[in-house]
PDB file of N, CA and C in Angstrom:
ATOM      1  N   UNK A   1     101.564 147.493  57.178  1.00  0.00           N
ATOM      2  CA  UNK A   1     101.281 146.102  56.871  1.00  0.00           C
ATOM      3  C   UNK A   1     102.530 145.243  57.049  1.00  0.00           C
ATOM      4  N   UNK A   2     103.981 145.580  56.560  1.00  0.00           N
ATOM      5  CA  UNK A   2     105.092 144.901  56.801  1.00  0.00           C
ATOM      6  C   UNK A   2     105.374 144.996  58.494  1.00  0.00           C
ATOM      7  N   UNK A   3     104.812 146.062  58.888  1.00  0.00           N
ATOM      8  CA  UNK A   3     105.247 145.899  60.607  1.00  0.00           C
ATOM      9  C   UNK A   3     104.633 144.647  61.348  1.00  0.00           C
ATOM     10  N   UNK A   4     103.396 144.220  60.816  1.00  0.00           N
ATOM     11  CA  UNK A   4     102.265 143.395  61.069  1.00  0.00           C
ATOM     12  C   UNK A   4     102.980 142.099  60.752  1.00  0.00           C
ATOM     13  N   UNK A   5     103.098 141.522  59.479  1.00  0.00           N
ATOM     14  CA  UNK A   5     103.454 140.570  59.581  1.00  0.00           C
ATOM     15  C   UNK A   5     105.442 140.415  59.837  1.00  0.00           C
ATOM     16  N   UNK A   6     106.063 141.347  60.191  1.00  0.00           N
ATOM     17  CA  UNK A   6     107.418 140.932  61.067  1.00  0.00           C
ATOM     18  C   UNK A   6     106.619 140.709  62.333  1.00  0.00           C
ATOM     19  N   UNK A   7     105.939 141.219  62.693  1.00  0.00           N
ATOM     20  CA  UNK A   7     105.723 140.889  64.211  1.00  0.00           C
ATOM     21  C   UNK A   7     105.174 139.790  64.486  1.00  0.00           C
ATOM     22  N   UNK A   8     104.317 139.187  63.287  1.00  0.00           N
ATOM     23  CA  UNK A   8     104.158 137.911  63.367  1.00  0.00           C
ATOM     24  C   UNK A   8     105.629 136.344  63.420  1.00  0.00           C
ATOM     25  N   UNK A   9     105.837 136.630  62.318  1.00  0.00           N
ATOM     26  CA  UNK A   9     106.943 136.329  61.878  1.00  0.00           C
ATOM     27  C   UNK A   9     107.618 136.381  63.669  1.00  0.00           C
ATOM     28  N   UNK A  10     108.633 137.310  64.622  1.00  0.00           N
ATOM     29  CA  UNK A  10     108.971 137.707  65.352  1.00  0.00           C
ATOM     30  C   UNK A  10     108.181 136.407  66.226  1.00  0.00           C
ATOM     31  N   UNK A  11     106.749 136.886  66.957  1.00  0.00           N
ATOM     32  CA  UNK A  11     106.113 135.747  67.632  1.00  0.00           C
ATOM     33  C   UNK A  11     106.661 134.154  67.328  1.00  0.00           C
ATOM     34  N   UNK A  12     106.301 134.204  66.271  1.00  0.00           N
ATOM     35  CA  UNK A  12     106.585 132.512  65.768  1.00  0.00           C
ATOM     36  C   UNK A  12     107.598 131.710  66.119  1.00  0.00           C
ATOM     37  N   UNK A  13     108.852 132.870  65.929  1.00  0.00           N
ATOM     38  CA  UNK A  13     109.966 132.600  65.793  1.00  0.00           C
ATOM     39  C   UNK A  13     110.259 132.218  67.416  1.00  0.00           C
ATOM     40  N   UNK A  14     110.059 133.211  67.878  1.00  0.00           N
ATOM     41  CA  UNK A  14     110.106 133.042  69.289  1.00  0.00           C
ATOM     42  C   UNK A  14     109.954 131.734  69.567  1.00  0.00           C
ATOM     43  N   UNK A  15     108.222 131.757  69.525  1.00  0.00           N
ATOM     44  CA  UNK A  15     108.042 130.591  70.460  1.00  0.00           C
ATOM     45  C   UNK A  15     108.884 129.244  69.810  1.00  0.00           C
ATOM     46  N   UNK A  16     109.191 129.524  68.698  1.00  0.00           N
ATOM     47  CA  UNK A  16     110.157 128.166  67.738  1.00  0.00           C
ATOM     48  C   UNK A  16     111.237 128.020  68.924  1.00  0.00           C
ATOM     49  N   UNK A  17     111.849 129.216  69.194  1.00  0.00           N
ATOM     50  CA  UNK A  17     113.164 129.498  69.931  1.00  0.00           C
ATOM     51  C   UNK A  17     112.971 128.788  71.870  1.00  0.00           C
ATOM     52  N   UNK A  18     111.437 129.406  71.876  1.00  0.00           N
ATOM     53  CA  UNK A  18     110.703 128.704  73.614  1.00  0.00           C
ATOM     54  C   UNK A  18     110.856 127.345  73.481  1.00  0.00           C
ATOM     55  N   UNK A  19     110.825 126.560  72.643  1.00  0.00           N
ATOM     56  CA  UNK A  19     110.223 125.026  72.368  1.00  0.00           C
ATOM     57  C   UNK A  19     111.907 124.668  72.675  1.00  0.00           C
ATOM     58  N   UNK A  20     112.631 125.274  71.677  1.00  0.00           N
ATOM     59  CA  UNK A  20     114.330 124.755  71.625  1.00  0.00           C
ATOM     60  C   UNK A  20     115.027 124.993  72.771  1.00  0.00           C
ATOM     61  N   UNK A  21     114.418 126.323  73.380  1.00  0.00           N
ATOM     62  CA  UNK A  21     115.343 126.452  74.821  1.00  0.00           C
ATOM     63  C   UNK A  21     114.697 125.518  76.396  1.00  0.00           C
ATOM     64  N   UNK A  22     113.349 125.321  76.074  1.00  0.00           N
ATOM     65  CA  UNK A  22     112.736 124.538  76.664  1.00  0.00           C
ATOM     66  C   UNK A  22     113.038 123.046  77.153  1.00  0.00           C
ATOM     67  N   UNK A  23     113.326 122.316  75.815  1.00  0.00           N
ATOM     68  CA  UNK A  23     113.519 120.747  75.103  1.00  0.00           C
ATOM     69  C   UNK A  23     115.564 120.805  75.789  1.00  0.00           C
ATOM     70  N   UNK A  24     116.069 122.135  75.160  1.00  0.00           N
ATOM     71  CA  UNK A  24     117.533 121.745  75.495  1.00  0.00           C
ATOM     72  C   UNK A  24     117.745 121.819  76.743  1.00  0.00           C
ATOM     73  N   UNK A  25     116.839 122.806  77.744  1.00  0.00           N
ATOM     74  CA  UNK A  25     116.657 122.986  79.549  1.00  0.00           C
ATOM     75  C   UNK A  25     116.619 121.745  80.114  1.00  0.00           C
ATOM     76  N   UNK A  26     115.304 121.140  79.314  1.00  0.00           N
ATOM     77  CA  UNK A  26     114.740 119.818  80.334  1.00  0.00           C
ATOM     78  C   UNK A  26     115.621 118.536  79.854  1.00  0.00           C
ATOM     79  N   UNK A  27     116.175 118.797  78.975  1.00  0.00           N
ATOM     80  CA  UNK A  27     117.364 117.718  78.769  1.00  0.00           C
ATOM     81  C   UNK A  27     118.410 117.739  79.466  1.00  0.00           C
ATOM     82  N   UNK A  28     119.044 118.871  79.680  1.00  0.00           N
ATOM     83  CA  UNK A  28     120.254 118.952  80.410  1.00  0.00           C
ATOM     84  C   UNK A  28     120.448 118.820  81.659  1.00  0.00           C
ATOM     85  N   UNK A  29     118.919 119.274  82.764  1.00  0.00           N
ATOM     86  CA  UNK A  29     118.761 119.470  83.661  1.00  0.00           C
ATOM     87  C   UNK A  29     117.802 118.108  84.255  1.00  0.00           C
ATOM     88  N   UNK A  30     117.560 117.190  83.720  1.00  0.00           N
ATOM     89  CA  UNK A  30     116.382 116.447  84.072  1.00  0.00           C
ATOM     90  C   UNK A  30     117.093 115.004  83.603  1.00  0.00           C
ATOM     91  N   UNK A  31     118.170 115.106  83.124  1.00  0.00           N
ATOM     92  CA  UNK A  31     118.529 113.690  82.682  1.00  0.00           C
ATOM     93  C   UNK A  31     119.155 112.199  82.928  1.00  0.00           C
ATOM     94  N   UNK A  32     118.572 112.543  84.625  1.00  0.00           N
ATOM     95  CA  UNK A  32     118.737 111.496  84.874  1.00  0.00           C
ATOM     96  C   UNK A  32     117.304 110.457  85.025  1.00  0.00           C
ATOM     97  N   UNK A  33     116.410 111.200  84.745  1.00  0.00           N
ATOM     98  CA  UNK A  33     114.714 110.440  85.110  1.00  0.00           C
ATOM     99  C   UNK A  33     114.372 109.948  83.519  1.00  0.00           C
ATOM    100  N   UNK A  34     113.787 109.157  83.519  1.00  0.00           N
ATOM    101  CA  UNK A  34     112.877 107.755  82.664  1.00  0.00           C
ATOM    102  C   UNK A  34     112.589 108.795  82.085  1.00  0.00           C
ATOM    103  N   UNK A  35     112.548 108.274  80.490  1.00  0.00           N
ATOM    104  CA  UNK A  35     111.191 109.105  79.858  1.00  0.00           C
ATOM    105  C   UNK A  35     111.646 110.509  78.862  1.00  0.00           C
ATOM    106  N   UNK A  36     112.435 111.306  80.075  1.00  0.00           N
ATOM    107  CA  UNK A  36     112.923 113.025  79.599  1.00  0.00           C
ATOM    108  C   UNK A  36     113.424 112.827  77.897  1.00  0.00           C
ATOM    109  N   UNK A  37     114.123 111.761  77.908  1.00  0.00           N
ATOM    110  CA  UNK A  37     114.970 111.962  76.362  1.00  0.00           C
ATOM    111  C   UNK A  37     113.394 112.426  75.068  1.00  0.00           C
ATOM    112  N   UNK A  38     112.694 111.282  75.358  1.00  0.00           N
ATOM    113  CA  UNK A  38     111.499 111.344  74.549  1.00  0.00           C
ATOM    114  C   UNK A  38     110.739 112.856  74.850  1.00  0.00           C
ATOM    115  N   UNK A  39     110.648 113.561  76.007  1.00  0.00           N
ATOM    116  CA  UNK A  39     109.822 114.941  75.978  1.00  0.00           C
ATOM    117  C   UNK A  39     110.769 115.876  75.439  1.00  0.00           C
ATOM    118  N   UNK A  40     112.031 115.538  75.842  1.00  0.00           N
ATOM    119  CA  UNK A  40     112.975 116.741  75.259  1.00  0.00           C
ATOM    120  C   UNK A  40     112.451 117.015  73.555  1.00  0.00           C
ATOM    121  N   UNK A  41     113.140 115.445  73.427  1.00  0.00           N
ATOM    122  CA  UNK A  41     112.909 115.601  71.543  1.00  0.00           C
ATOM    123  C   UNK A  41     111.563 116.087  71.303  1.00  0.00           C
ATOM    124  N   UNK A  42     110.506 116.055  71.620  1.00  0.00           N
ATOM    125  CA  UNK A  42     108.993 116.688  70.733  1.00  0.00           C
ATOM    126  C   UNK A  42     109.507 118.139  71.077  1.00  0.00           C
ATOM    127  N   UNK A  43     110.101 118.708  71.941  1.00  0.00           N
ATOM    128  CA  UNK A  43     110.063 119.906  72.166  1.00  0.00           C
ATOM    129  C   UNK A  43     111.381 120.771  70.878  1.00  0.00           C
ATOM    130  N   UNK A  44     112.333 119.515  71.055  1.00  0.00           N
ATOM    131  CA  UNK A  44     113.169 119.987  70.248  1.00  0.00           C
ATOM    132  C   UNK A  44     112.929 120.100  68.769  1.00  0.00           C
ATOM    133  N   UNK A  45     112.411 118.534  68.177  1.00  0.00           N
ATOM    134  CA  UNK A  45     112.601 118.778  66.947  1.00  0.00           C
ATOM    135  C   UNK A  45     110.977 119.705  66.363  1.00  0.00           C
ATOM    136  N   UNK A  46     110.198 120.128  66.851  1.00  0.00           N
ATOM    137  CA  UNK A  46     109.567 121.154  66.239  1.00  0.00           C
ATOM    138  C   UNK A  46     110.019 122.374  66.812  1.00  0.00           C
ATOM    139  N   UNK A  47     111.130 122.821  67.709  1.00  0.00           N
ATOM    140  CA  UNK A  47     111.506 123.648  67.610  1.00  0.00           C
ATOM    141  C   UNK A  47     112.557 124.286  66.924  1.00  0.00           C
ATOM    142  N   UNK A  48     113.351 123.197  66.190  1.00  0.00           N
ATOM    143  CA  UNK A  48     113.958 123.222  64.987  1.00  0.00           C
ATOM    144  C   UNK A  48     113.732 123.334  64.074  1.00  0.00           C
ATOM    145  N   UNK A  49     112.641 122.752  63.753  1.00  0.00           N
ATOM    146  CA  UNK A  49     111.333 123.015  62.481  1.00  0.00           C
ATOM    147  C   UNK A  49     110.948 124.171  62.326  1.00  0.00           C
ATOM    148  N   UNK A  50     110.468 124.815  63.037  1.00  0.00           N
ATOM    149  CA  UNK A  50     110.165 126.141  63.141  1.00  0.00           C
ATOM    150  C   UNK A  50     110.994 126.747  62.950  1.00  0.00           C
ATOM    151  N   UNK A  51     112.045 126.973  63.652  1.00  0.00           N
ATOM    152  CA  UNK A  51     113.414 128.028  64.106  1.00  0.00           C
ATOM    153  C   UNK A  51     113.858 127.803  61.962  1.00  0.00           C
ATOM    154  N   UNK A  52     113.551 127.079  61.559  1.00  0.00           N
ATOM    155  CA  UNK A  52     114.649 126.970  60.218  1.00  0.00           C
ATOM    156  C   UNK A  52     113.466 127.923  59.292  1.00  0.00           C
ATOM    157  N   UNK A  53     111.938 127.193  59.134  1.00  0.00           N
ATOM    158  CA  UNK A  53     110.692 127.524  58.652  1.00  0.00           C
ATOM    159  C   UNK A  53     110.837 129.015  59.061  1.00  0.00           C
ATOM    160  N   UNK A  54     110.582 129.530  59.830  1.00  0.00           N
ATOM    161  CA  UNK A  54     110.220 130.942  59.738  1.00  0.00           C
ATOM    162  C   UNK A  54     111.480 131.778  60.216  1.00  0.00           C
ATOM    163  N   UNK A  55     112.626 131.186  59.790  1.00  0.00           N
ATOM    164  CA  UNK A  55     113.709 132.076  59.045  1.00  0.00           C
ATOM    165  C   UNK A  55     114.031 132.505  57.897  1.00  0.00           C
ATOM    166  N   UNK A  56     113.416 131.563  57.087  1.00  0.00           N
ATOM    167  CA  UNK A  56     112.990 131.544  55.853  1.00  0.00           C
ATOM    168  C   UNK A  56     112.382 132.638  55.098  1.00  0.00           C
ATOM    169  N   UNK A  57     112.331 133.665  54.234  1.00  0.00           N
ATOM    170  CA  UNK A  57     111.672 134.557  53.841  1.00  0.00           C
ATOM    171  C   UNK A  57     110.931 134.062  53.145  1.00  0.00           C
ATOM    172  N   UNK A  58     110.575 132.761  51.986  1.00  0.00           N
ATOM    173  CA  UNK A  58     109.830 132.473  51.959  1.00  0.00           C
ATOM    174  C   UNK A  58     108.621 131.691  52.389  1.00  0.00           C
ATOM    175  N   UNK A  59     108.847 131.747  53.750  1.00  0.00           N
ATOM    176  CA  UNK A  59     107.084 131.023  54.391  1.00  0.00           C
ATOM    177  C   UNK A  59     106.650 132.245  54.890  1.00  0.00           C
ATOM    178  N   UNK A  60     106.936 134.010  54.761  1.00  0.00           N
ATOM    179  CA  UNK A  60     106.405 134.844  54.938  1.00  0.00           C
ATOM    180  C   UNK A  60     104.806 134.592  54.969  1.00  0.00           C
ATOM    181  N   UNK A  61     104.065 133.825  53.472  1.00  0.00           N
ATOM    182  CA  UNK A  61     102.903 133.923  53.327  1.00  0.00           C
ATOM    183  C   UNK A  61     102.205 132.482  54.542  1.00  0.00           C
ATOM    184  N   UNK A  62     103.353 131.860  54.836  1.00  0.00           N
ATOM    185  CA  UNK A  62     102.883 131.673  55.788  1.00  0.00           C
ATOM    186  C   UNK A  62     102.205 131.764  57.314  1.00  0.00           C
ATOM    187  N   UNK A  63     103.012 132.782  57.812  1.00  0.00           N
ATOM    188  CA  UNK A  63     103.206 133.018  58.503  1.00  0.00           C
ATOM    189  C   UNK A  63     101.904 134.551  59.285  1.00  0.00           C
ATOM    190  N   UNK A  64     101.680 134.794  57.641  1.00  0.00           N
ATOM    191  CA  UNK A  64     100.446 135.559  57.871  1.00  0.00           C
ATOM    192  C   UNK A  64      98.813 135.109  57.667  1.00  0.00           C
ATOM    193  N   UNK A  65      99.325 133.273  57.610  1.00  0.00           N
ATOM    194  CA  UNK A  65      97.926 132.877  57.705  1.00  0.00           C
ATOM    195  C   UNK A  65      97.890 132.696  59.234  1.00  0.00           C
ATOM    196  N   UNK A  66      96.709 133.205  59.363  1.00  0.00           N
ATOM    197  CA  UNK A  66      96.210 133.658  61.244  1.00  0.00           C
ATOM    198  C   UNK A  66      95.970 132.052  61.553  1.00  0.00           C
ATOM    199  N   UNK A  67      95.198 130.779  60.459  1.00  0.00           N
ATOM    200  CA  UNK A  67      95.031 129.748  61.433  1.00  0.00           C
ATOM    201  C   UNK A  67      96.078 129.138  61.663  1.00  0.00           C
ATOM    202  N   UNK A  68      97.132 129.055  60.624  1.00  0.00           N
ATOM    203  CA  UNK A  68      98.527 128.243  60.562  1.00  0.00           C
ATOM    204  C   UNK A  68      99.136 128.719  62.376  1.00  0.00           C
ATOM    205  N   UNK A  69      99.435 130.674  62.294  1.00  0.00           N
ATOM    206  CA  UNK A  69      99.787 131.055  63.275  1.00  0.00           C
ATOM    207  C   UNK A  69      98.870 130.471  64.869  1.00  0.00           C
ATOM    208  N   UNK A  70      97.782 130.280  65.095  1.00  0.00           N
ATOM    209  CA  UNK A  70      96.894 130.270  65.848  1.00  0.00           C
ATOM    210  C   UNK A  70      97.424 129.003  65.923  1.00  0.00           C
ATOM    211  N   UNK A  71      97.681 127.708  65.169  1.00  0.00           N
ATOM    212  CA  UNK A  71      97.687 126.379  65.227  1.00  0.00           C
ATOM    213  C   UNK A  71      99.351 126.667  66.125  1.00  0.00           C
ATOM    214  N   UNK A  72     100.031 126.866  65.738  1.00  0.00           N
ATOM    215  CA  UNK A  72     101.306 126.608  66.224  1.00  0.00           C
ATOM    216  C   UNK A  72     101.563 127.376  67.387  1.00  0.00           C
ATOM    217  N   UNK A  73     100.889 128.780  67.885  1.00  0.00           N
ATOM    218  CA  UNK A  73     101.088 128.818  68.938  1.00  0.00           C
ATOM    219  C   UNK A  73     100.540 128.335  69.694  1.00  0.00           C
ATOM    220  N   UNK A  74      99.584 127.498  69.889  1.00  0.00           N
ATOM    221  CA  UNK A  74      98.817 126.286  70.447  1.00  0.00           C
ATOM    222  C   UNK A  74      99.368 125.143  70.565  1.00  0.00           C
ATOM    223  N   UNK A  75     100.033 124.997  70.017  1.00  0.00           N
ATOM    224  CA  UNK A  75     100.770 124.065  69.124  1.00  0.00           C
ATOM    225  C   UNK A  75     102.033 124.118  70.412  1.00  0.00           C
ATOM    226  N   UNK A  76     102.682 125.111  70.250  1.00  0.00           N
ATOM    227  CA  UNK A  76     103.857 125.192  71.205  1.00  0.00           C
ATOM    228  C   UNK A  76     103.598 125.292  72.822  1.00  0.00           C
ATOM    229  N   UNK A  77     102.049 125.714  72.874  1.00  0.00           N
ATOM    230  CA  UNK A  77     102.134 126.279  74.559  1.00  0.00           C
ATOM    231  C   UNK A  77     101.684 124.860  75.103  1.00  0.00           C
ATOM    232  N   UNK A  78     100.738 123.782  74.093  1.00  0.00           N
ATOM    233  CA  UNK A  78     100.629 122.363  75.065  1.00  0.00           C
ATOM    234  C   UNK A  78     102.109 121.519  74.970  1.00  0.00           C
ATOM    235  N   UNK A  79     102.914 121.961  73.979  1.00  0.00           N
ATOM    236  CA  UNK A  79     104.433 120.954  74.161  1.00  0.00           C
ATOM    237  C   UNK A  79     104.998 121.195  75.059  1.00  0.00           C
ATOM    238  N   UNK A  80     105.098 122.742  75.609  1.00  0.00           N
ATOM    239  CA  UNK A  80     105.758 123.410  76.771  1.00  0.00           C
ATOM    240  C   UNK A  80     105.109 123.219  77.634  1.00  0.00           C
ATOM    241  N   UNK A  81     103.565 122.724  78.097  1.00  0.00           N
ATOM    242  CA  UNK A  81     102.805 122.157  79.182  1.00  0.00           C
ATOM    243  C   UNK A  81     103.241 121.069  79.551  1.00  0.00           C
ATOM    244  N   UNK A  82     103.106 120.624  78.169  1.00  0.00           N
ATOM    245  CA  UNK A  82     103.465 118.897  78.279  1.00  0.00           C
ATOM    246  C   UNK A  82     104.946 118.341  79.280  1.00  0.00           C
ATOM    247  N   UNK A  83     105.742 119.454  78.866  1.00  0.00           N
ATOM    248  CA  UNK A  83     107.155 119.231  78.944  1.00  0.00           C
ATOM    249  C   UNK A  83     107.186 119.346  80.760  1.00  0.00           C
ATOM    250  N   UNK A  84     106.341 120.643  81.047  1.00  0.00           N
ATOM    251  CA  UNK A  84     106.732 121.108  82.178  1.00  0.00           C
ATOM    252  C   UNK A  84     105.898 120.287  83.673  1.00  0.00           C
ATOM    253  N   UNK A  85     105.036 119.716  82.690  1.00  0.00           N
ATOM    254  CA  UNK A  85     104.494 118.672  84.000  1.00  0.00           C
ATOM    255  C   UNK A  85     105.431 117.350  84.535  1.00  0.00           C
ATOM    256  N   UNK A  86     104.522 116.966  86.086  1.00  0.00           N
ATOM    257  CA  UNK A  86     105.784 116.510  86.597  1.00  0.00           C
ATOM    258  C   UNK A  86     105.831 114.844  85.733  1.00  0.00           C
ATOM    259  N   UNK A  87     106.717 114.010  85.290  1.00  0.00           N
ATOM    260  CA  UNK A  87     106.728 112.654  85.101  1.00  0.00           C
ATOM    261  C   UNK A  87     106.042 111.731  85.262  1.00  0.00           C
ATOM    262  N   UNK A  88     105.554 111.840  86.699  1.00  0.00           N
ATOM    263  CA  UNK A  88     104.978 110.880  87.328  1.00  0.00           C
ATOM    264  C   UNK A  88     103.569 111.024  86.726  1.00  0.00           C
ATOM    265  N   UNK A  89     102.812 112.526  86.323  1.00  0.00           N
ATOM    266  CA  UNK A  89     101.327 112.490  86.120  1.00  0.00           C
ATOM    267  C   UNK A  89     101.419 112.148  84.763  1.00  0.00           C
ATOM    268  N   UNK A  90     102.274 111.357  84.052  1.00  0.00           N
ATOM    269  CA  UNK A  90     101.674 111.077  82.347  1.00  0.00           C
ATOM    270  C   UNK A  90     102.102 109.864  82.498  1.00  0.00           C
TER     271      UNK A  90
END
């Protein structure tokens, strides 16, 4: 049961970590076009949110609620969509 929810925990964290390496990529690399500062930050600051939240030992019981989990990795894969489309289509 503790293997179960580290591995959750583990996932989460991750994708907390995808959102931050994502947001700090398309900032560094993209900054000269309209717009990037604003996609960076959604990517960043919930990936900071996260990255702090489920370092935390206590949001454990979070972390093993399946919709919370289900919400945020959803949560992270349209910010990282969002991020990775081109400028011009939004």
């Amino acid at each position: 049961m503790l293997i179960i929810i580290l591995m959750k925990i583990i996932h989460l964290r991750a994708s907390a970590y995808a959102l931050l390496a994502v947001g700090l990529i398309n900032l560094t690399y993209q900054n000269h076009k309209d717009g990037i500062l604003l996609r960076s930050l959604l990517l960043i600051f919930p990936g900071l949110i996260g990255t702090i939240v489920f370092a935390n030992k206590n949001f454990q019981k979070l972390a093993d609620n399946k919709k919370f989990a289900i919400s945020w990795l959803i949560l992270s894969a349209a910010l990282i969509l969002i991020a990775l489309l081109p400028l011009k289509s939004l």
